[in-house]
PDB file of N, CA and C in Angstrom:
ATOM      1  N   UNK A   1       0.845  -1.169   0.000  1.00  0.00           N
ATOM      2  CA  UNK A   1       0.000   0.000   0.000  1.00  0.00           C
ATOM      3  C   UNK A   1       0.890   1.232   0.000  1.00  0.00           C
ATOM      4  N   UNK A   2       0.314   2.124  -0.795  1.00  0.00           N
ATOM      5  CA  UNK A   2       1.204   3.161  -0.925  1.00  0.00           C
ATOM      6  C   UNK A   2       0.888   4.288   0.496  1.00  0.00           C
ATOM      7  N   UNK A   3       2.004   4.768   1.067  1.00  0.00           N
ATOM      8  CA  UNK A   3       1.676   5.671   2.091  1.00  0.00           C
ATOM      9  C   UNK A   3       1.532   7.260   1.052  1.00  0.00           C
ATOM     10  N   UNK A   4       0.298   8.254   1.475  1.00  0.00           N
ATOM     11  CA  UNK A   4       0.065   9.080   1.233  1.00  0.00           C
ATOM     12  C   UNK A   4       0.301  10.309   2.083  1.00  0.00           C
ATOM     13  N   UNK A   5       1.247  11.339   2.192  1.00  0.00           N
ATOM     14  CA  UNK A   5       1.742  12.336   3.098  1.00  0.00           C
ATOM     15  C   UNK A   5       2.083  13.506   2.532  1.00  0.00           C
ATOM     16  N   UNK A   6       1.552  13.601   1.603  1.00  0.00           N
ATOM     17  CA  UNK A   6       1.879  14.521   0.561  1.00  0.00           C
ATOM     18  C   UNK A   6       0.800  16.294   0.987  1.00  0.00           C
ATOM     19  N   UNK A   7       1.931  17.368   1.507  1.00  0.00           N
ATOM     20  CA  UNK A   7       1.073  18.509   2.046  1.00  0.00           C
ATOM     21  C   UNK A   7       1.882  19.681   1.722  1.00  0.00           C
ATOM     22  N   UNK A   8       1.977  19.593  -0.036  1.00  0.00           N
ATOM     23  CA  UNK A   8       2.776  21.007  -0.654  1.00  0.00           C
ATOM     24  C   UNK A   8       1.296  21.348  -0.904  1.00  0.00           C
ATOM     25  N   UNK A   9       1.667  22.412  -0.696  1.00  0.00           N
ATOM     26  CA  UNK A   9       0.308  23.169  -0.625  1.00  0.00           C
ATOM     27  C   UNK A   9       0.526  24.136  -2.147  1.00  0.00           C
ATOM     28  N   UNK A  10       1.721  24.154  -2.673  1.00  0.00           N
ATOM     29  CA  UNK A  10       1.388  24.280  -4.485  1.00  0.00           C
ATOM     30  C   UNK A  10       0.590  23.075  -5.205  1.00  0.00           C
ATOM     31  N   UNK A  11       0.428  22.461  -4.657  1.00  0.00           N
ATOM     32  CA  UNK A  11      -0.648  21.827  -5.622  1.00  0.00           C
ATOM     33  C   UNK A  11      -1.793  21.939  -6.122  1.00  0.00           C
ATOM     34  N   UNK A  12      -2.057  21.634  -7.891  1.00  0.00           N
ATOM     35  CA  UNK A  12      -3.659  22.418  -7.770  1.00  0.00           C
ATOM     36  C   UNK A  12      -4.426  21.153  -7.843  1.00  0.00           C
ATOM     37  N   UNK A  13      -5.417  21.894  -7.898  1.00  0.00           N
ATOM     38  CA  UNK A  13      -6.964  20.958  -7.440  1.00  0.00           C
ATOM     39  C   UNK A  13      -6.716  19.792  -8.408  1.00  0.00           C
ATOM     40  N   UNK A  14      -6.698  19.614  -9.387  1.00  0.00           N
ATOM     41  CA  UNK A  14      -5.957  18.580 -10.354  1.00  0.00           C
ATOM     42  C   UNK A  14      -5.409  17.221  -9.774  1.00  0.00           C
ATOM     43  N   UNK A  15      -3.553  18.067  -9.058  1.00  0.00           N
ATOM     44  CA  UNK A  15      -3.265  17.316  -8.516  1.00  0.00           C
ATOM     45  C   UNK A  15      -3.737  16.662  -7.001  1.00  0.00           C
ATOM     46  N   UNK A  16      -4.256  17.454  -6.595  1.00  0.00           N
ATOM     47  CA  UNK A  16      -5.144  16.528  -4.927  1.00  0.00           C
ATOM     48  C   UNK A  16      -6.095  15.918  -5.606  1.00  0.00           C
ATOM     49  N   UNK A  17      -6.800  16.045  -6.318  1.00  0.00           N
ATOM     50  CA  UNK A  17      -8.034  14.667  -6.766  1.00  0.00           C
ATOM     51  C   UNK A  17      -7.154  13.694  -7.370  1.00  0.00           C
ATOM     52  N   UNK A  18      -6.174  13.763  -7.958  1.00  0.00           N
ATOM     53  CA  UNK A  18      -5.313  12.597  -8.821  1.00  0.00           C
ATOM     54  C   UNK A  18      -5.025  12.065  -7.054  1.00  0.00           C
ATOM     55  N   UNK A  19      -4.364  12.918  -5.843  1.00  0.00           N
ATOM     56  CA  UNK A  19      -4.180  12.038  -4.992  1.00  0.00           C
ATOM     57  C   UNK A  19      -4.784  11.464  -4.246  1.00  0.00           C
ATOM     58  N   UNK A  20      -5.784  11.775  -4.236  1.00  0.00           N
ATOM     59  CA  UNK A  20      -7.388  11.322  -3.446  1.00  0.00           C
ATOM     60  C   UNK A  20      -7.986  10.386  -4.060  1.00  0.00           C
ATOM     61  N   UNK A  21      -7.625   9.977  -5.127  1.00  0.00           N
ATOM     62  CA  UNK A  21      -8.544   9.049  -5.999  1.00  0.00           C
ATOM     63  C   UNK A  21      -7.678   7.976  -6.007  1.00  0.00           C
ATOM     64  N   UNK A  22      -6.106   7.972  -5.946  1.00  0.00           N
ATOM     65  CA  UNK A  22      -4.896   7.054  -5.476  1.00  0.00           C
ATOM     66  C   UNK A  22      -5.198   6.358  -4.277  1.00  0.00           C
ATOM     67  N   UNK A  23      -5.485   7.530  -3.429  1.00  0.00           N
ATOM     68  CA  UNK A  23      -5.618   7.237  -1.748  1.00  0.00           C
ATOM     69  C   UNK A  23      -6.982   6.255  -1.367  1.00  0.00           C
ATOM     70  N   UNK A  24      -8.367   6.559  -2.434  1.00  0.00           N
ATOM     71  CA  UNK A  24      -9.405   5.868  -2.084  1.00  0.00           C
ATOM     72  C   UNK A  24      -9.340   4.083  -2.771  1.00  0.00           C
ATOM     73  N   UNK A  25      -8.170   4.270  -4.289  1.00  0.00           N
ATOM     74  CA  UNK A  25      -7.903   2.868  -5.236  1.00  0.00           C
ATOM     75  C   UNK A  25      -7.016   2.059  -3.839  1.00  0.00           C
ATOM     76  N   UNK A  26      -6.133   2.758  -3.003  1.00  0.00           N
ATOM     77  CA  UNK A  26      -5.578   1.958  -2.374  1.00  0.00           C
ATOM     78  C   UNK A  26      -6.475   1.208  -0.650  1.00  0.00           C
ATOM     79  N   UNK A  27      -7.630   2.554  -0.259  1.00  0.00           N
ATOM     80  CA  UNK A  27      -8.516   1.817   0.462  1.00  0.00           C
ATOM     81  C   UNK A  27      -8.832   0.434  -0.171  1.00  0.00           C
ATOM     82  N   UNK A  28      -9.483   0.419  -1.378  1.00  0.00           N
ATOM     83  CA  UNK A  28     -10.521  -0.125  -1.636  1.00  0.00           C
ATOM     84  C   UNK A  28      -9.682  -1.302  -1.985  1.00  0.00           C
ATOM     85  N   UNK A  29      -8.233  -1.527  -2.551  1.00  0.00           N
ATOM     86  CA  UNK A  29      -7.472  -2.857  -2.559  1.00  0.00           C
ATOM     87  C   UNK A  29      -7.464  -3.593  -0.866  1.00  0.00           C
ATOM     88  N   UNK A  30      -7.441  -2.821  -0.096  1.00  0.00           N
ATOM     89  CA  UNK A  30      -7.182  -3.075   1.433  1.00  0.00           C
ATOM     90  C   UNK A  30      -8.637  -3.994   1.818  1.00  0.00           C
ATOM     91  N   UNK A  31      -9.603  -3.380   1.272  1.00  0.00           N
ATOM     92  CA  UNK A  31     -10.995  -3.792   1.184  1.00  0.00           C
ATOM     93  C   UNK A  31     -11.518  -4.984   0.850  1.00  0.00           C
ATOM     94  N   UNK A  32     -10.715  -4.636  -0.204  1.00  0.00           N
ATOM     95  CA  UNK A  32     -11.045  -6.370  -1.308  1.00  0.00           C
ATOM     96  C   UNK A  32     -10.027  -7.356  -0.898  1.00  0.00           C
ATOM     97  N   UNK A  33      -9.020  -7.348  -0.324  1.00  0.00           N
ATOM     98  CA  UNK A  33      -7.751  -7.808   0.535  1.00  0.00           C
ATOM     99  C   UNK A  33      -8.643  -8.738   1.608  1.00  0.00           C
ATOM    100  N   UNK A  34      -9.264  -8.269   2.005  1.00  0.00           N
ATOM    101  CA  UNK A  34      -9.886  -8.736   3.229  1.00  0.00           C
ATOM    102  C   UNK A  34     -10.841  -9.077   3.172  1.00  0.00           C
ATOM    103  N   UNK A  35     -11.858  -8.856   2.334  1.00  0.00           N
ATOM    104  CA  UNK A  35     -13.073  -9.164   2.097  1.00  0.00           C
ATOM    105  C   UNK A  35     -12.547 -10.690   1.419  1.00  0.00           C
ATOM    106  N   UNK A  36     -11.874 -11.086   0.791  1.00  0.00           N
ATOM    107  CA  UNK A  36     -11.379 -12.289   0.386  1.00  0.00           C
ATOM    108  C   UNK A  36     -10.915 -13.552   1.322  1.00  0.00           C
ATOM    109  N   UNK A  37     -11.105 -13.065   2.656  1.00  0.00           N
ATOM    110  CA  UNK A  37     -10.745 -13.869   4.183  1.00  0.00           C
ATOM    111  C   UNK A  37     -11.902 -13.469   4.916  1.00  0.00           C
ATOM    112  N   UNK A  38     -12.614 -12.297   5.522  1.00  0.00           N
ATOM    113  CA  UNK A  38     -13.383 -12.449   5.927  1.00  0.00           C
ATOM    114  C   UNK A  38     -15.051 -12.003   5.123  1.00  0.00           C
ATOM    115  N   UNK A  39     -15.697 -12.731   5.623  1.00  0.00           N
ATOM    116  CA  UNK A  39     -17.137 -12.621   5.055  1.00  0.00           C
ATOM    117  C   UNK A  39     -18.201 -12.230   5.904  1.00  0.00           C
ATOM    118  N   UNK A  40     -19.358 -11.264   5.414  1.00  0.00           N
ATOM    119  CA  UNK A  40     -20.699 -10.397   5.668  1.00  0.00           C
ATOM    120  C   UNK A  40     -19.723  -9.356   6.690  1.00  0.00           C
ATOM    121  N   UNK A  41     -18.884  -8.884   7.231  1.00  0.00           N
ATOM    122  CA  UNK A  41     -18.267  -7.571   7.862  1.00  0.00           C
ATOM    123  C   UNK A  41     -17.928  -6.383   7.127  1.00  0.00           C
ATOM    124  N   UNK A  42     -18.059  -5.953   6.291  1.00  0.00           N
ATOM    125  CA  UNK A  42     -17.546  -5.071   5.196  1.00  0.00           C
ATOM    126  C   UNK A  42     -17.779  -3.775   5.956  1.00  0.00           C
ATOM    127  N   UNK A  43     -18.780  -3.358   6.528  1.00  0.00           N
ATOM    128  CA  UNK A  43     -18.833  -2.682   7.306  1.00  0.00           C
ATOM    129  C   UNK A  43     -17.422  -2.164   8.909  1.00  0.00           C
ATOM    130  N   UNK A  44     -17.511  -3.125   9.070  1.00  0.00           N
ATOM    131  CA  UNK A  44     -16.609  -3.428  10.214  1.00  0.00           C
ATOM    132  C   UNK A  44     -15.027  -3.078  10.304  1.00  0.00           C
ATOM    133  N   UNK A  45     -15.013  -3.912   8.830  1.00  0.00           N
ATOM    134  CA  UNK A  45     -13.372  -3.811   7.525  1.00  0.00           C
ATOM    135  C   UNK A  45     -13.342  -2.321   7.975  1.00  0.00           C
ATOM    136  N   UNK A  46     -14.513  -1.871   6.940  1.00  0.00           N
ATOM    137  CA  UNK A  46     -14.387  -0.747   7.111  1.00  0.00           C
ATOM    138  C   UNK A  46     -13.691   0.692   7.696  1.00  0.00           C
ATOM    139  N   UNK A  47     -14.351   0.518   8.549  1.00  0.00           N
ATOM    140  CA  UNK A  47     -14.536   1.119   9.911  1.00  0.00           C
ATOM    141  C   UNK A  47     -12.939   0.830  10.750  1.00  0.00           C
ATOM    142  N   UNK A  48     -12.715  -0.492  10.495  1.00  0.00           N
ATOM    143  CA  UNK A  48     -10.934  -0.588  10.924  1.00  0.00           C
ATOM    144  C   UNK A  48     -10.132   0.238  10.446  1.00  0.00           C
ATOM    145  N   UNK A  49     -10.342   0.056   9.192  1.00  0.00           N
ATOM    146  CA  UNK A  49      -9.341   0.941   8.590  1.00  0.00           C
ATOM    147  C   UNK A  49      -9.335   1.845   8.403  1.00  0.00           C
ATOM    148  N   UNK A  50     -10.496   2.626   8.478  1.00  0.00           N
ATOM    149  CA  UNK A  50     -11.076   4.387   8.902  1.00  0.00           C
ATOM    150  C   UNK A  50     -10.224   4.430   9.782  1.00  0.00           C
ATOM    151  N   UNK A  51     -10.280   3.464  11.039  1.00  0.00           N
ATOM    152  CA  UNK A  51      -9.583   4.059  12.342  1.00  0.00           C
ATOM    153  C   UNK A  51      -7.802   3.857  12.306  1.00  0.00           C
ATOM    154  N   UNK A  52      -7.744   3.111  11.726  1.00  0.00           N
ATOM    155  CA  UNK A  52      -6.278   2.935  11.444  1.00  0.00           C
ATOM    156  C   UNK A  52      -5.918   4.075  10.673  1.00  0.00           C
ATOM    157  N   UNK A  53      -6.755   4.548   9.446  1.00  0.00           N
ATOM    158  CA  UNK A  53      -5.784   5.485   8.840  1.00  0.00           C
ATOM    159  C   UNK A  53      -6.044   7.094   9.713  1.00  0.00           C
ATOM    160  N   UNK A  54      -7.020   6.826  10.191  1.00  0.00           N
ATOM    161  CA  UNK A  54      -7.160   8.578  10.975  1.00  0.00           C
ATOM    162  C   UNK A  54      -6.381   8.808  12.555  1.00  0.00           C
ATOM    163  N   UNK A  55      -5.779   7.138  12.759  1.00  0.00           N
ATOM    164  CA  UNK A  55      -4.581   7.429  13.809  1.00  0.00           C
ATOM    165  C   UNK A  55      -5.019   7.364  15.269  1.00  0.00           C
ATOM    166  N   UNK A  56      -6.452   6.565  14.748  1.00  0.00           N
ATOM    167  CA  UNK A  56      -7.156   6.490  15.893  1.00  0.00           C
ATOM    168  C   UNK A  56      -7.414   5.083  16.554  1.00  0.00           C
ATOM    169  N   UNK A  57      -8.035   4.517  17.539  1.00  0.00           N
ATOM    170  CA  UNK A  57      -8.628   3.352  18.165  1.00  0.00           C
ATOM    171  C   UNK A  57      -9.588   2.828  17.952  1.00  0.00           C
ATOM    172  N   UNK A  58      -9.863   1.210  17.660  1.00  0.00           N
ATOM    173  CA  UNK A  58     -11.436   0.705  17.759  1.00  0.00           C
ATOM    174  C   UNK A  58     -11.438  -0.518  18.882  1.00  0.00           C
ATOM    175  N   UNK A  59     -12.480  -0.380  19.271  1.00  0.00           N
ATOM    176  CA  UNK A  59     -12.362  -1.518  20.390  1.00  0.00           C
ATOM    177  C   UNK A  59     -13.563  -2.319  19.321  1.00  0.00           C
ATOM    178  N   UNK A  60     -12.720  -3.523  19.165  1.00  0.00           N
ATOM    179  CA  UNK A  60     -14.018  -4.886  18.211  1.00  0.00           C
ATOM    180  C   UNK A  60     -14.543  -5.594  19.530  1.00  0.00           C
ATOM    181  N   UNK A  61     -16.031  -5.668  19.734  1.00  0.00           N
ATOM    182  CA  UNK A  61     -16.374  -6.557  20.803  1.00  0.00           C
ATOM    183  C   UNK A  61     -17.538  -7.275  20.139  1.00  0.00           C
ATOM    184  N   UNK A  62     -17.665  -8.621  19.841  1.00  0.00           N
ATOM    185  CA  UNK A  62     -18.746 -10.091  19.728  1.00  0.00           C
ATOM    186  C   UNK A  62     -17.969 -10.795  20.249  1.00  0.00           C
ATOM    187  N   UNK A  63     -19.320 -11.323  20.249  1.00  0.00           N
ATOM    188  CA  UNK A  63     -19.407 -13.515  20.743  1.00  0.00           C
ATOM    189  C   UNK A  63     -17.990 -13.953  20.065  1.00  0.00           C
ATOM    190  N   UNK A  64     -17.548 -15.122  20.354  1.00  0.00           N
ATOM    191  CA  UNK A  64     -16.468 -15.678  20.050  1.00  0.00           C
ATOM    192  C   UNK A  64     -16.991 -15.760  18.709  1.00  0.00           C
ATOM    193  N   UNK A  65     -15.710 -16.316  17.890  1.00  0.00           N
ATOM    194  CA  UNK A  65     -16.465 -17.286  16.532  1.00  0.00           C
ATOM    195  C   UNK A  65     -16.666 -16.000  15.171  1.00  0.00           C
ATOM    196  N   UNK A  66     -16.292 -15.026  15.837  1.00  0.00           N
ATOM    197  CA  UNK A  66     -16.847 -13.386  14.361  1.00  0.00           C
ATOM    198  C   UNK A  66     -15.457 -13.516  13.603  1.00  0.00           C
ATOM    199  N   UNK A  67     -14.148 -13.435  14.296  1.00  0.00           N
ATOM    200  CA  UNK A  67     -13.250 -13.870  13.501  1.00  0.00           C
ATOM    201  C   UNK A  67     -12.712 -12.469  13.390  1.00  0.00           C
ATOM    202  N   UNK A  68     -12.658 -12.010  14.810  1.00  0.00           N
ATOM    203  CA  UNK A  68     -11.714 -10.926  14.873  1.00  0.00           C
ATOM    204  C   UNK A  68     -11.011 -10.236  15.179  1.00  0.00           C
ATOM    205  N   UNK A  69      -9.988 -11.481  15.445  1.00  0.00           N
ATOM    206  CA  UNK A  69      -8.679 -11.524  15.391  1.00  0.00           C
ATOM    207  C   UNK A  69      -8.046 -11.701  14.238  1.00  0.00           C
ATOM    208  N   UNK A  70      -8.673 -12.922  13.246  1.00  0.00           N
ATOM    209  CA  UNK A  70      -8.455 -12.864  11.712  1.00  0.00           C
ATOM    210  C   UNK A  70      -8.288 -11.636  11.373  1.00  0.00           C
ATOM    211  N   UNK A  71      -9.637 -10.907  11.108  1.00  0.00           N
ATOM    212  CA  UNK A  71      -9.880  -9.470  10.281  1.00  0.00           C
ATOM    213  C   UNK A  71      -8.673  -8.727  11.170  1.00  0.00           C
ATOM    214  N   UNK A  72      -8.671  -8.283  11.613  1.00  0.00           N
ATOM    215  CA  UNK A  72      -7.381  -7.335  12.429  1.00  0.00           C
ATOM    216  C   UNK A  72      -6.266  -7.846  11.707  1.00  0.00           C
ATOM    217  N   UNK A  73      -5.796  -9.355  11.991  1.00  0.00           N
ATOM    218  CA  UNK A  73      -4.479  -9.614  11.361  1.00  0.00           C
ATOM    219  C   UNK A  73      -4.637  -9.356   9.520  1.00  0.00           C
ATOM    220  N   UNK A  74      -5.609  -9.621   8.944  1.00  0.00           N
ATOM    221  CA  UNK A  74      -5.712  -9.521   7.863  1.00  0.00           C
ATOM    222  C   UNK A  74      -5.750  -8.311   7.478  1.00  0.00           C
ATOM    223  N   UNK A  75      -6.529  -7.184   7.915  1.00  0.00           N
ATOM    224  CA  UNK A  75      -5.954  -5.524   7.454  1.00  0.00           C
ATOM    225  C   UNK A  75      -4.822  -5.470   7.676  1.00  0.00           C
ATOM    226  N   UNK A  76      -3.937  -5.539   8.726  1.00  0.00           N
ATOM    227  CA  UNK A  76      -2.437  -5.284   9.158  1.00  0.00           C
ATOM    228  C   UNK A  76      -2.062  -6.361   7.792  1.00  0.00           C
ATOM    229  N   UNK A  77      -1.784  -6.976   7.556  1.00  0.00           N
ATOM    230  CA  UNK A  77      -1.290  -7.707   6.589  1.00  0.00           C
ATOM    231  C   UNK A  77      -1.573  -6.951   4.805  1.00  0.00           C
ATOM    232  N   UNK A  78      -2.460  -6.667   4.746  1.00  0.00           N
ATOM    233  CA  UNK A  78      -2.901  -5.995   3.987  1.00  0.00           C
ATOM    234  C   UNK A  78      -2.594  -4.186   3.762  1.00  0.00           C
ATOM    235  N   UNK A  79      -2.507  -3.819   5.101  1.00  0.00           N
ATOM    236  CA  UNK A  79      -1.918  -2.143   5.293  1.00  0.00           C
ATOM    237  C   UNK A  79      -0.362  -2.491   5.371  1.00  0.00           C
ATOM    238  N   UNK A  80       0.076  -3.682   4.878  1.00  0.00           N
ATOM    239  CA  UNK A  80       1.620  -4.002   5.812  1.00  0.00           C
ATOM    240  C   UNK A  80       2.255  -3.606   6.468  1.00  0.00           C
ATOM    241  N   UNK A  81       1.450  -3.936   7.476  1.00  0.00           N
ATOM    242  CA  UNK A  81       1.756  -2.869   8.954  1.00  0.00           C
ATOM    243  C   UNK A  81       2.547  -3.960   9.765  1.00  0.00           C
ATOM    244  N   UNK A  82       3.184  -3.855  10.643  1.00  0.00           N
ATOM    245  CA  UNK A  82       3.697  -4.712  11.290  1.00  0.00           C
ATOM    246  C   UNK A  82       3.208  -4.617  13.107  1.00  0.00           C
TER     247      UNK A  82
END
């Protein structure tokens, strides 16, 4: 996954949608990454990786058996995060 940090502020509107549209192709590989291991959470995926990329926390709480510890290891694997 490509990291996005890019804050020259000469850039025109042009170039921030070319990087925003990079930034959403590389969500959405992260998406389909995982959606390929876990199944009906897409929502959830989601929402991980919202919180992962905004630098923030999620606390995941179900019943045993949701498989998420999988999904966690599988975004990190997927964000190749270590």
């Amino acid at each position: 996954m490509t990291i996005h940090t890019q804050t020259d502020p000469s850039l025109d509107s042009a170039q921030i949608v070319a990087l925003a549209e990079a930034a959403l192709a590389d969500i959405a590989k992260v998406k389909a990454s995982v959606g390929r291991v876990i199944f009906g959470q897409e929502s959830v995926v989601e929402q991980t990786v919202i919180a992962i990329l905004a630098g923030g926390h999620a606390l995941l709480v179900g019943v045993p058996g949701l498989a998420k510890t999988l999904m966690v290891r599988s975004v990190a694997e997927a964000m190749r995060l270590q």
